[in-house]
Protein backbone atom coordinates (compact mmCIF):
# COMPACT_ATOMS: atom_id res chain seq x y z
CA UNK A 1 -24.94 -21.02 -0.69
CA UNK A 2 -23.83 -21.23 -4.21
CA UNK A 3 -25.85 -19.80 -7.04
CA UNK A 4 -25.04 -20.82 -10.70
CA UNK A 5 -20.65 -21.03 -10.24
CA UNK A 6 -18.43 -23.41 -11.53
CA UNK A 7 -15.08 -24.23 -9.93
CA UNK A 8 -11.97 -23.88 -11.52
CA UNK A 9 -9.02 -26.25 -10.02
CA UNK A 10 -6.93 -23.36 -9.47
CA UNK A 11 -9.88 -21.96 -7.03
CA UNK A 12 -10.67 -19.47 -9.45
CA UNK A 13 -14.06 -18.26 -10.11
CA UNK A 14 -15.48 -17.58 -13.56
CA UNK A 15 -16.63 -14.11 -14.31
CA UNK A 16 -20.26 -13.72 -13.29
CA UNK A 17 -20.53 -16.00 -10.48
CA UNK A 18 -21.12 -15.00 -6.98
CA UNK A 19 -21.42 -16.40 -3.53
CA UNK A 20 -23.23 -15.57 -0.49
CA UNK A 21 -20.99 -14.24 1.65
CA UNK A 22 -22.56 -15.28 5.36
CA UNK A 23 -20.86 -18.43 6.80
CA UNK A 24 -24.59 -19.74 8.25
CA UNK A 25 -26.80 -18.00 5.28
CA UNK A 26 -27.85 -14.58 7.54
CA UNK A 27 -26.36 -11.44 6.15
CA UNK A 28 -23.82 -9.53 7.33
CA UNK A 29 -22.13 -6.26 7.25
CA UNK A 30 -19.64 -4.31 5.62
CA UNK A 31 -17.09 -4.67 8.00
CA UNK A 32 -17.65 -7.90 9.13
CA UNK A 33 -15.47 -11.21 7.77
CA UNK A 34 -17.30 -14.96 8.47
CA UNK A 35 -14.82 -17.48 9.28
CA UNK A 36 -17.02 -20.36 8.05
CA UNK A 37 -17.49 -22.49 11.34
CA UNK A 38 -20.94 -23.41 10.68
CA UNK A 39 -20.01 -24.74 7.03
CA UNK A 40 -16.53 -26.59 7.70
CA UNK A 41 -15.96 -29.80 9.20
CA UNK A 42 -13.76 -30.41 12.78
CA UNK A 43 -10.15 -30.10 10.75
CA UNK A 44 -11.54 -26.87 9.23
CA UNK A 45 -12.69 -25.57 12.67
CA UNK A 46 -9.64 -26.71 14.44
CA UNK A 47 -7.69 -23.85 12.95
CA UNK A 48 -7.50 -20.51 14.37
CA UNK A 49 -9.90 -17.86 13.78
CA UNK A 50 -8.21 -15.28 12.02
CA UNK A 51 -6.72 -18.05 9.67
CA UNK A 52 -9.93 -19.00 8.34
CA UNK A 53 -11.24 -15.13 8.18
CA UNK A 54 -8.21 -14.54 6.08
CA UNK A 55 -9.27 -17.31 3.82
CA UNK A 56 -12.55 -16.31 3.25
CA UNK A 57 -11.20 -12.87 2.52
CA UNK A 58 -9.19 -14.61 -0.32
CA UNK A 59 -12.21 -16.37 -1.59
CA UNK A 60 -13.76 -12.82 -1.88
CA UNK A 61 -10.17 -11.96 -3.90
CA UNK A 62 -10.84 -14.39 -6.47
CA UNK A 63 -14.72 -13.80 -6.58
CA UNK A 64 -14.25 -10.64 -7.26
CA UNK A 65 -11.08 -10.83 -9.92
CA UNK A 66 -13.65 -13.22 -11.54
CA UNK A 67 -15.81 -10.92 -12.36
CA UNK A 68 -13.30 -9.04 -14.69
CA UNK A 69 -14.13 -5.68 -14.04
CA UNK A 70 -10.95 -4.89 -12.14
CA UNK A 71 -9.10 -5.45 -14.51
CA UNK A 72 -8.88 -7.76 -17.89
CA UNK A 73 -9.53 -10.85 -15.80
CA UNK A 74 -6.60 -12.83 -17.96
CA UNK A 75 -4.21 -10.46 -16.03
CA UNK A 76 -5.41 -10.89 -12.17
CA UNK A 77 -5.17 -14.40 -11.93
CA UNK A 78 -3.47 -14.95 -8.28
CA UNK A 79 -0.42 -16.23 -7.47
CA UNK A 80 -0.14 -19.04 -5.06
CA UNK A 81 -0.85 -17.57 -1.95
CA UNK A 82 0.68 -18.73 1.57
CA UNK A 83 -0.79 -17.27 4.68
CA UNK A 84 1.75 -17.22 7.46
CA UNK A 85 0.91 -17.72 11.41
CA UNK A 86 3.48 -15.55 13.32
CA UNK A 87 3.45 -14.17 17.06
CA UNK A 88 5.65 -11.55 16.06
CA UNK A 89 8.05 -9.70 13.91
CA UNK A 90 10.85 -11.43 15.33
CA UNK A 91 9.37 -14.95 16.28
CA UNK A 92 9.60 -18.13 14.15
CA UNK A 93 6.39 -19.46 11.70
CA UNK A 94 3.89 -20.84 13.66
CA UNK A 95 2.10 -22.59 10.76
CA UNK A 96 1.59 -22.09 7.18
CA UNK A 97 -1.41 -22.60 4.59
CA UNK A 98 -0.89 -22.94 1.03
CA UNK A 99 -4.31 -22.30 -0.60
CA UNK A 100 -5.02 -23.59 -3.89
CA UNK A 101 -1.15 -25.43 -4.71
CA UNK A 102 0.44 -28.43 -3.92
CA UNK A 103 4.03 -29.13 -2.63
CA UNK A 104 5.90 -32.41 -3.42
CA UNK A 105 5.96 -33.64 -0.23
CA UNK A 106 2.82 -35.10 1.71
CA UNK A 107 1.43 -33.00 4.62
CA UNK A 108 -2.03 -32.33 6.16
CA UNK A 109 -4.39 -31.31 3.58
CA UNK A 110 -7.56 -29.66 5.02
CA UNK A 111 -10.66 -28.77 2.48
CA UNK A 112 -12.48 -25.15 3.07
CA UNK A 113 -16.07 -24.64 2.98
CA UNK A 114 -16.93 -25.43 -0.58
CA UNK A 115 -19.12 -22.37 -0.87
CA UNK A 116 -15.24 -20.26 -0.97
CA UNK A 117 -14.00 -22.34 -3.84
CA UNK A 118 -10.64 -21.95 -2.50
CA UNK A 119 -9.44 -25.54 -3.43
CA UNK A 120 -7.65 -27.75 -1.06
CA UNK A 121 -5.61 -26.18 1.60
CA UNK A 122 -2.05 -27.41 2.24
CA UNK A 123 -1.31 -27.17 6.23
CA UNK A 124 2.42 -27.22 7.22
CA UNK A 125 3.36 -27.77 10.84
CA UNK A 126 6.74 -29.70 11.09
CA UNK A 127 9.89 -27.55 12.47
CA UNK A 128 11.76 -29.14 9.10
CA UNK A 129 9.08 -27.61 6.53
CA UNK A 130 8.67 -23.90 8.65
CA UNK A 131 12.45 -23.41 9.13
CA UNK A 132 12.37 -24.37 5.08
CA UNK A 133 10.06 -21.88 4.45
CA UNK A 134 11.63 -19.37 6.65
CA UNK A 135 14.94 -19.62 4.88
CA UNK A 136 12.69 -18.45 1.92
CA UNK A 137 11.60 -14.99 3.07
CA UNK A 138 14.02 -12.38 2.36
CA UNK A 139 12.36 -9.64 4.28
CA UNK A 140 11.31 -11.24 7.22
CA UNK A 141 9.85 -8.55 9.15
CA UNK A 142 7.20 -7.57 6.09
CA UNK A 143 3.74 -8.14 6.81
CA UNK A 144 3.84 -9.45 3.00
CA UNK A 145 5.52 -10.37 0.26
CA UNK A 146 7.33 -13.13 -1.90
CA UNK A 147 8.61 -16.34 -0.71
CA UNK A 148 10.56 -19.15 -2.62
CA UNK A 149 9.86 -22.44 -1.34
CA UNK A 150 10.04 -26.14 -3.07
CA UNK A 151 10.69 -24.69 -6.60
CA UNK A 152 7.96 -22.24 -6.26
CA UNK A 153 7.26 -18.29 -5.56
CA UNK A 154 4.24 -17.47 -3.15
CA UNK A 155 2.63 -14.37 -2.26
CA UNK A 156 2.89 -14.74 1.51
CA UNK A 157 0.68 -12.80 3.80
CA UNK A 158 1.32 -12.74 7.58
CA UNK A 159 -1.77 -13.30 9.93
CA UNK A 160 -1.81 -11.90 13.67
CA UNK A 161 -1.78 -14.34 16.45
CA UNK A 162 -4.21 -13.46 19.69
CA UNK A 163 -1.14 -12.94 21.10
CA UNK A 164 0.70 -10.31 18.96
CA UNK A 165 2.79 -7.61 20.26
CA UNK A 166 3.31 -4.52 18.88
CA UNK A 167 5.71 -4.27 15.53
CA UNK A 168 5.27 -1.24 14.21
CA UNK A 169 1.30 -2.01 15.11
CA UNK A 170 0.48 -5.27 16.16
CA UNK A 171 2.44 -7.50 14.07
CA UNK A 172 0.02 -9.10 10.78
CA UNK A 173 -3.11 -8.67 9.62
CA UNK A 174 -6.28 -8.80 11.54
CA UNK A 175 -8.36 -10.99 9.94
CA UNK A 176 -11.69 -9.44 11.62
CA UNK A 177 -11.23 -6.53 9.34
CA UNK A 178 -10.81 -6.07 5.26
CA UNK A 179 -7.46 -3.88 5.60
CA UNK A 180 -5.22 -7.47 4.76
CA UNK A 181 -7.18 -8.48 1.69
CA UNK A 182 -7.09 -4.68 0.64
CA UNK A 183 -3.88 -3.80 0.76
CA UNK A 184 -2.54 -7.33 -0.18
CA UNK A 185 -4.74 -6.90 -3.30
CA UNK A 186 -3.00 -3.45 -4.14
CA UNK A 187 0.55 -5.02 -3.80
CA UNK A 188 -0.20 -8.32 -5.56
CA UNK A 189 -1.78 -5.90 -8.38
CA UNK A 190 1.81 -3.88 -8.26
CA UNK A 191 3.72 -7.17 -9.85
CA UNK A 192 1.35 -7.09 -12.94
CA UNK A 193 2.08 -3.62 -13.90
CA UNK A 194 4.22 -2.24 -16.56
CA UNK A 195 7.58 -0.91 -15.39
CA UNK A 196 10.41 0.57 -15.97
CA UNK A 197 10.18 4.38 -16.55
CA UNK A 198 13.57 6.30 -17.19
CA UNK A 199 14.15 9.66 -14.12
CA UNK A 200 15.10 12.75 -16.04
CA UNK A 201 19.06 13.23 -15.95
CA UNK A 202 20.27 14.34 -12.73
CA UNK A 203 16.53 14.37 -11.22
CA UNK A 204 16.54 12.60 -7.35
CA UNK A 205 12.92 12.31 -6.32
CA UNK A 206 13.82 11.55 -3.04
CA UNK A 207 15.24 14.64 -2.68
CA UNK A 208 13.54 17.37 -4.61
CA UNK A 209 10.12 16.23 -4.34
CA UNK A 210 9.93 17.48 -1.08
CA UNK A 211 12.67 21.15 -1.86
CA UNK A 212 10.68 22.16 -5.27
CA UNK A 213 7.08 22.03 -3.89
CA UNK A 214 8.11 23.37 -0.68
CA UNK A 215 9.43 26.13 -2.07
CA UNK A 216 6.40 27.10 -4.70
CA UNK A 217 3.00 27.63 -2.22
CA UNK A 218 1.35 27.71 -6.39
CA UNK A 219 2.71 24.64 -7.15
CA UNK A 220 0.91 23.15 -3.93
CA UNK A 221 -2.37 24.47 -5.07
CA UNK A 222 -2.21 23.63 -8.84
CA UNK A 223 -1.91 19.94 -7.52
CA UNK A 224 -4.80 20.32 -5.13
CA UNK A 225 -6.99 21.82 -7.70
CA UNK A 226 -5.98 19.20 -10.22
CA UNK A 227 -7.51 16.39 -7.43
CA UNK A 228 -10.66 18.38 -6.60
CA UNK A 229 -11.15 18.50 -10.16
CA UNK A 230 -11.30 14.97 -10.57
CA UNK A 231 -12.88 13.02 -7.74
CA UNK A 232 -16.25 13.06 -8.10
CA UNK A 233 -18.84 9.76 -9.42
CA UNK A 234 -18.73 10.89 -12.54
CA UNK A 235 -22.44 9.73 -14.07
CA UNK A 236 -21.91 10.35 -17.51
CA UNK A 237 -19.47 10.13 -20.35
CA UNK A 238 -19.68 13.92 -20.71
CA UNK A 239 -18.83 14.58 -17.28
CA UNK A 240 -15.78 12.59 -16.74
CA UNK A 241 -14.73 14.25 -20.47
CA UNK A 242 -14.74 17.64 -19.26
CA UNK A 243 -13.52 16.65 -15.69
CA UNK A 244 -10.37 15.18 -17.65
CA UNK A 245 -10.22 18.49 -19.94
CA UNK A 246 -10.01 20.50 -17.49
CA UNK A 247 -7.76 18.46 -15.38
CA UNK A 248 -5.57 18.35 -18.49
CA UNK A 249 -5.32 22.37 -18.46
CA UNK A 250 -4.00 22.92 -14.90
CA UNK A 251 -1.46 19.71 -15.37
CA UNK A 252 0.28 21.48 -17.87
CA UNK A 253 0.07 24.68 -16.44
CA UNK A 254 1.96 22.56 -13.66
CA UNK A 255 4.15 21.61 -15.89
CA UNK A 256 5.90 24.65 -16.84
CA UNK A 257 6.93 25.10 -13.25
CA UNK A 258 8.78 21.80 -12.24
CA UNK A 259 8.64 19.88 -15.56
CA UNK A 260 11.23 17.62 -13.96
CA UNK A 261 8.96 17.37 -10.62
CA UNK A 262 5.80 16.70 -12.68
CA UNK A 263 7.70 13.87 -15.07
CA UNK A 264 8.51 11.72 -11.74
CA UNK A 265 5.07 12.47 -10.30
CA UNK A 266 3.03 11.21 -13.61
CA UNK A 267 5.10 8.04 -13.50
CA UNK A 268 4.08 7.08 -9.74
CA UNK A 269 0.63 8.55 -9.91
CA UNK A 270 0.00 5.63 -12.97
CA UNK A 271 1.91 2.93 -10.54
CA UNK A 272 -0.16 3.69 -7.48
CA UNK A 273 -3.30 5.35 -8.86
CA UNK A 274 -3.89 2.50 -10.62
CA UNK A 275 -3.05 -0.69 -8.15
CA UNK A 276 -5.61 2.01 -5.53
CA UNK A 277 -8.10 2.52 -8.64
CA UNK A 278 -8.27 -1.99 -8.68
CA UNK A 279 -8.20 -2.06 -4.45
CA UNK A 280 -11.11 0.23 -4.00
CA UNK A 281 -13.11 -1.27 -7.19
CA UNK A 282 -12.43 -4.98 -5.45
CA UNK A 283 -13.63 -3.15 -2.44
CA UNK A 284 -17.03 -2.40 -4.16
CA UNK A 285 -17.57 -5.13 -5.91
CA UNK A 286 -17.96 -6.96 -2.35
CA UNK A 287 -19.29 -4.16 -0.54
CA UNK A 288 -16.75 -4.40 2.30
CA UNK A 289 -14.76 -1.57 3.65
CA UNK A 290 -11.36 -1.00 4.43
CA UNK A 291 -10.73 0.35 7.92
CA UNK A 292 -7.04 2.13 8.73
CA UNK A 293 -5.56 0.47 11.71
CA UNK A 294 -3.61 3.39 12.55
CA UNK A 295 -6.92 5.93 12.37
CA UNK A 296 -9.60 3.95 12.40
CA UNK A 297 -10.88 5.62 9.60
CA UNK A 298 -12.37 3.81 6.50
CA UNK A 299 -10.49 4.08 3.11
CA UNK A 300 -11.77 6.35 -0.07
CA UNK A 301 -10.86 5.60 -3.20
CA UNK A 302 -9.34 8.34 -4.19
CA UNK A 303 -8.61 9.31 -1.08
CA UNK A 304 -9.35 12.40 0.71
CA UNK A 305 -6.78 14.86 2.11
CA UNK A 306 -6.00 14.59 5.74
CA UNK A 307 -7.62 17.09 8.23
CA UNK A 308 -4.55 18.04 9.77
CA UNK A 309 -2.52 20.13 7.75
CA UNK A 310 0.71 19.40 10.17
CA UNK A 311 0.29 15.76 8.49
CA UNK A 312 0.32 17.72 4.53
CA UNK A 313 3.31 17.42 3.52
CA UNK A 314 4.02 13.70 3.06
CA UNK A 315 0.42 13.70 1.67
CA UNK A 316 1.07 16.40 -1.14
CA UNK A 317 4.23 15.25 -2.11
CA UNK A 318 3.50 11.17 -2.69
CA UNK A 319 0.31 10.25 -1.18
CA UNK A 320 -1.44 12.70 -3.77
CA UNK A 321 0.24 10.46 -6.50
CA UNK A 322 -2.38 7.65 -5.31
CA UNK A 323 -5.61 9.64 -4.86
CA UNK A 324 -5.22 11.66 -8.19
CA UNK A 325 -4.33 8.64 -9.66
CA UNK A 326 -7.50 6.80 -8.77
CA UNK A 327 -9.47 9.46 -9.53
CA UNK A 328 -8.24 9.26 -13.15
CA UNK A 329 -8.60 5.71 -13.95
CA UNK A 330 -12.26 6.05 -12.30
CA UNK A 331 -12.72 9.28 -14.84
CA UNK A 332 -11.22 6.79 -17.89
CA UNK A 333 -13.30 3.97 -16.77
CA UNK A 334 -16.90 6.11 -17.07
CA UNK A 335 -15.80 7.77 -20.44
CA UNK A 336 -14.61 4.61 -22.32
CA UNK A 337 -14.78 1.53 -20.09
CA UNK A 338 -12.29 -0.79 -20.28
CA UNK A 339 -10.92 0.32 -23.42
CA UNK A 340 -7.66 1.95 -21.51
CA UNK A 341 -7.42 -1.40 -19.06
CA UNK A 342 -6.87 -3.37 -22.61
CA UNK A 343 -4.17 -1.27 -23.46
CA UNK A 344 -3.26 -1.21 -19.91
CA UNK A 345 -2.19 -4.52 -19.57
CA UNK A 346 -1.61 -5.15 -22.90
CA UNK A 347 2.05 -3.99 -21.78
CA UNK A 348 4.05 -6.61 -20.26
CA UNK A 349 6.19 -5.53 -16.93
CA UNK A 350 9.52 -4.86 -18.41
CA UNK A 351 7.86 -2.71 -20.86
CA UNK A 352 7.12 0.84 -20.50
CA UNK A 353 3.44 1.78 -21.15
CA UNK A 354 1.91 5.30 -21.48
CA UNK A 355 1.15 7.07 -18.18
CA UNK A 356 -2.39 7.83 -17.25
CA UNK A 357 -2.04 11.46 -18.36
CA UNK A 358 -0.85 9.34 -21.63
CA UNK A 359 -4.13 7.63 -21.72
CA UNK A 360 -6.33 10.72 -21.24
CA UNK A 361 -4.44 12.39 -23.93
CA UNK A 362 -5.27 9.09 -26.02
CA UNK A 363 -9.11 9.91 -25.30
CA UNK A 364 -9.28 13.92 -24.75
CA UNK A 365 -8.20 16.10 -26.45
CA UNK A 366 -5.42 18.09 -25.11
CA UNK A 367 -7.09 21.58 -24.80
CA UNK A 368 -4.72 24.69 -25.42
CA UNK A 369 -4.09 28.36 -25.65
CA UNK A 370 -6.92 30.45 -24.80
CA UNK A 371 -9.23 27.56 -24.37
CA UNK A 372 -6.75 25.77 -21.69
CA UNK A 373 -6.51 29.20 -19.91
CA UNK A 374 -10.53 29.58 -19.52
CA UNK A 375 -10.72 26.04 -18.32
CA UNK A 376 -8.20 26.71 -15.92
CA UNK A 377 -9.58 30.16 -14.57
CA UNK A 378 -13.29 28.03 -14.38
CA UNK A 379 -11.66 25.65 -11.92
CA UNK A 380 -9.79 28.25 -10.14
CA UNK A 381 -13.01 30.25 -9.65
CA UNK A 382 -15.13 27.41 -8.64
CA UNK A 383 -13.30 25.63 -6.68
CA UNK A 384 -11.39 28.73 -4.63
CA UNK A 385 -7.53 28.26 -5.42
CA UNK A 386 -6.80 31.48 -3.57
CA UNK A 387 -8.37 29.86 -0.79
CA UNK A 388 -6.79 26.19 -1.07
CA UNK A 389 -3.31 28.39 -1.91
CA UNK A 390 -3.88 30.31 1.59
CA UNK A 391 -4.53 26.93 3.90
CA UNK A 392 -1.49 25.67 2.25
CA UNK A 393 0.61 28.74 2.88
CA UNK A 394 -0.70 28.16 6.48
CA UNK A 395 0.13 24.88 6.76
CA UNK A 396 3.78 26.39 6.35
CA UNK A 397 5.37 23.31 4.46
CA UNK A 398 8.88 24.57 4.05
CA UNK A 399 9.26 24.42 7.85
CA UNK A 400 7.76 21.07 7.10
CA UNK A 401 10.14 20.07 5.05
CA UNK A 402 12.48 21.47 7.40
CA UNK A 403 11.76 19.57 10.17
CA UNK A 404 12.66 16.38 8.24
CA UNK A 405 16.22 17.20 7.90
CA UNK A 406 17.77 16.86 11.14
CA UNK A 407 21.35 18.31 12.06
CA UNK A 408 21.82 17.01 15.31
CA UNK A 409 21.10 13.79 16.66
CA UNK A 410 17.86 12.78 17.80
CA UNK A 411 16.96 10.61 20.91
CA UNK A 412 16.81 7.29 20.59
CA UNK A 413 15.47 5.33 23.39
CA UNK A 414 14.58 1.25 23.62
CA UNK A 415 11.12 0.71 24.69
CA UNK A 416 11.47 -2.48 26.93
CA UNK A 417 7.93 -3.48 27.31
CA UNK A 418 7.60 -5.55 24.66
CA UNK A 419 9.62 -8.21 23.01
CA UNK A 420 11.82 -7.36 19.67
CA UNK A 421 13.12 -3.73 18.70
CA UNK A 422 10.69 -1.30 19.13
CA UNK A 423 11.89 2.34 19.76
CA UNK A 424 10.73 5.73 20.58
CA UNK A 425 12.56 8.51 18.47
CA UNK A 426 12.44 12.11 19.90
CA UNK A 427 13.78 15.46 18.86
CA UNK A 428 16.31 17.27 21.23
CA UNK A 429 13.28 19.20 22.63
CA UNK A 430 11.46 15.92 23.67
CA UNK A 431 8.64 15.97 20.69
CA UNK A 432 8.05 13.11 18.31
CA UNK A 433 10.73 13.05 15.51
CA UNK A 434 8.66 12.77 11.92
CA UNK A 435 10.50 10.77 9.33
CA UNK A 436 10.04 9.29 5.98
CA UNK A 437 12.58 6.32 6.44
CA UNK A 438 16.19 5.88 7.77
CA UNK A 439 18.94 3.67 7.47
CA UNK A 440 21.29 2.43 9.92
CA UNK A 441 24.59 1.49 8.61
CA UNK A 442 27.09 -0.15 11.48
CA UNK A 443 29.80 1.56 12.33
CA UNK A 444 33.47 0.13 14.77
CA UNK A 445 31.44 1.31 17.47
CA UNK A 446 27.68 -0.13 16.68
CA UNK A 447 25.89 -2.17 19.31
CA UNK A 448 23.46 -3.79 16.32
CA UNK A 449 24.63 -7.21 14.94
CA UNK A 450 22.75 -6.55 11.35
CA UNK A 451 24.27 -5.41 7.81
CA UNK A 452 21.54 -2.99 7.03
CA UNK A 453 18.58 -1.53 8.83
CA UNK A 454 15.68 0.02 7.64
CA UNK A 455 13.40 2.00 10.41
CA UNK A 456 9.82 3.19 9.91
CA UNK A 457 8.13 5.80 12.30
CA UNK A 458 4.40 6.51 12.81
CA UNK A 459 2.97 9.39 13.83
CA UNK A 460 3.27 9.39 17.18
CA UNK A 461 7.27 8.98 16.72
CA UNK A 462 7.53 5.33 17.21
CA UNK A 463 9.92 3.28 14.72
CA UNK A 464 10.57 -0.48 13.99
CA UNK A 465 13.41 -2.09 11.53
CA UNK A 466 12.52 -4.49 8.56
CA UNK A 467 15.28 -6.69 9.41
CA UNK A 468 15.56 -8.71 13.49
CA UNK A 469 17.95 -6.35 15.22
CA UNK A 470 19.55 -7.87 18.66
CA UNK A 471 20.61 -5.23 20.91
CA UNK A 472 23.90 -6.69 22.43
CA UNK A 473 22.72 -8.09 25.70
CA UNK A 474 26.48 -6.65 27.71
CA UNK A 475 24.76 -3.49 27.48
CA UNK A 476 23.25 -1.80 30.11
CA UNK A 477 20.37 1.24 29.71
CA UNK A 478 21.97 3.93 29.07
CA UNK A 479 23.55 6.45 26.66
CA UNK A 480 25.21 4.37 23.83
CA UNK A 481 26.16 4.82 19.99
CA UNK A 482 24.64 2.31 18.11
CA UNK A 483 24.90 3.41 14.56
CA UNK A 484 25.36 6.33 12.15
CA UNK A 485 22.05 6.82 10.05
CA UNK A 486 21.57 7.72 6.50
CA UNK A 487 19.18 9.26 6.01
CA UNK A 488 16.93 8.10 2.87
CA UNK A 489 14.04 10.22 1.68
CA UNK A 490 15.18 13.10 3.40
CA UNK A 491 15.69 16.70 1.43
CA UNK A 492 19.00 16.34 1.40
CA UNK A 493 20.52 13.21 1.52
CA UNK A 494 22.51 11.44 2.42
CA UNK A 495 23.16 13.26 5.85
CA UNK A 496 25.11 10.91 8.56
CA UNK A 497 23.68 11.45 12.15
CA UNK A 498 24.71 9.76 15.70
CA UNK A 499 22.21 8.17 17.50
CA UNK A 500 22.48 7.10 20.89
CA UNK A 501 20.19 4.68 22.99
């Protein structure tokens, strides 16, 4: 049911205007995503499941950019979106949906429920018009991204056919569950910030991220008292003033220990804090939750450090960029509303803007001396650093760190029950291997026909490539070099290993 909208020809909704989100007018829960079959006609229910699911989580997308407290809602205004129908990975489009936009040449045109003001959907079938629109993805293994096709760019998402395989997870997005519209959100909200931040000379992030912190159990702690600091709900102006403050004191007491370290780490915590800040506020604004499909554990915005301190050090040393990051731009928000998002996007993306520590300083005053010191000691008293200092010193992250720079070559093993490239990486003694990312770059003896690989492991040791990979099929099981790696986001790269499979 629609109550007091009007529709925009883009499929936009106006700020203010909300829909019932049931498909047959009962309620339904947090977790659960309608695919309007009681409200669509036989062309509408002839499509598959999770395609309509995903569309009605892309109604939500623009119901709840229309309401403008995201973000300025002149600046969210959604690209053309193209979901994609895929088996797998490695398989060939299945079908495409262009929601809200209009080719030049004719094809199937179905109309969604009109309750989702998504527009007029354009359905593509034909081998001519997928293999055109596969020629248009660059990365074809991402589960989204950008896609030229007909003389325009898409946002393409890929949804997960009943019959997915595994690719790092099963290959696309569920469209049962709000993870896709999520984390599509956050990367769509990625291309309308500023950019373009200079590193301090001879600085490599990729590198001494991981060494500095590693080596400074303080450092560690500062950062975790800097986040405990700062995510709370905040219920008044006051609050989130002397949250800030104080947060403002240890930061620059950071500071004066890896200046270099804490430069880099201000200029992601603004890129991701804020894209998380606008995914978990699009979250709330339509009371959904996102569920991780690699836990099964539901999203917080900011989130919350892991429980396993073996998992730490990734966490501290770039996930902590997102969930202090949120936390600020929720602190900003409840001291001056959407003052800061103005300025915020007043910047246009080749431009560089002020970093959320810029913004605070814009709107608290930088405390110093004796009165930075006393605000500091507060925190460090109430919220235990000794303590928070120990369980890192525990968690031991400089054999962490460690551990991610191999010197002999791991295992590397093809798992054969499934379809495309899916392997299990192993250290020497048999455990899982733990990596950020590596490269494979071909070698006179490589068994890979592909210029440059990019493989991604989970937890459990398990790695895919970005790019189709085809093993050569004269190659029996067995002990073979297939490639030298470089490593990427190691400590110390670049570091050139032998792999065999």
């Amino acid at each position: 049911m629609m109550v007091g909208c009007v529709k925009l020809t883009a499929g936009l909704l106006l700020a203010g205007c909300h829909f019932e989100d049931a498909d047959d007018g009962a309620p339904h829960g947090v977790r659960d995503v309608p695919d309007g079959a009681r409200m669509g006609d036989a062309a509408w229910n002839a499509l598959p499941t999770s395609v309509r699911q995903h569309m009605f989580q892309v109604s939500e997308i623009y119901r709840a950019v229309g309401t403008g407290t995201i973000m300025p809602y002149r600046n969210l205004a959604p690209r053309p979106l193209l979901l994609l129908e895929r088996k797998a990975a490695d398989t060939e489009i299945m079908s495409a949906f262009m929601i809200s936009s209009r080719t030049s040449k004719p094809s199937e045109i179905i109309v969604g429920p009109p309750q989702w003001a998504l527009g007029e959907i354009q359905v593509l079938r034909d081998a001519t018009s997928l293999a055109e629109l596969d020629e248009g993805i660059l990365y074809k293994q991402q589960e989204f991204g950008f896609v030229k096709f007909r003389g325009q760019t898409f946002w393409y998402v890929v949804m997960r056919s009943p019959d997915a395989v595994g690719f790092p997870r099963p290959y696309g997005f569920d469209g049962s569950t709000w993870y896709a519209s999520a984390t599509w959100f956050h990367e769509h909200f990625h291309g309308l910030q500023p950019h373009g931040y200079t590193l301090p000379e001879g600085w490599n992030p990729s590198r001494d991220r991981y060494v500095y912190p590693a080596a400074d159990v303080h450092f560690g702690g500062l950062q975790w008292l800097e986040n405990v600091v700062l995510v709370h709900r905040f219920t008044s102006a006051n609050s989130a003033r002397d949250a800030l403050e104080t947060f403002l004191a240890i930061r620059d007491k950071r500071r004066t220990l890896f200046p270099d370290m804490v430069a880099t780490y201000e200029q992601t915590e603004t890129l991701e804090g804020v894209a998380s800040y606008a995914e978990g506020r699009f979250l709330e604004i339509i009371g959904r939750e996102a569920i991780s499909p690699d836990t099964g554990k539901v999203y917080s915005f900011p989130q919350k450090i892991p429980e396993d301190p073996a998992t730490w050090l990734p966490f501290f040393f770039g996930e902590f960029e997102y969930s202090t990051g949120c936390a600020i731009a929720q602190a900003l928000t409840v001291l001056v509303g959407s003052a800061w998002k103005d300025s915020y996007c007043s910047y246009a993306n080749e431009e560089t803007a002020p970093t959320l520590v810029g913004y605070t300083r814009q709107y608290v005053t930088t405390p110093v001396g004796e009165h930075a010191e006393r605000l500091y000691q507060a925190a460090a008293h109430t919220y235990g650093l000794p303590r928070l200092e120990t369980r890192i010193r525990e968690a031991n992250f400089v054999a962490q760190w460690r551990a991610l720079d191999f010197t002999e070559p791991a295992v590397v093993k093809q798992d054969h029950s499934a379809p495309g490239f899916i392997m299990h990486v192993t250290n020497k003694d048999g455990t899982p291997a733990r990596f950020p990312r590596l490269r494979l770059t071909p070698n006179p003896t490589t068994t890979i026909d592909s210029d440059v690989t990019t493989l991604f492991a989970n937890q459990d040791g398990r790695a895919s490539a970005d790019k189709a990979i085809t093993l050569r099929p004269d190659l029996p099981p067995g002990e073979h070099v297939v490639a030298i790696v470089e490593t990427l986001d190691f400590p110390n790269p670049p570091s050139n290993l032998i792999y065999t499979i």
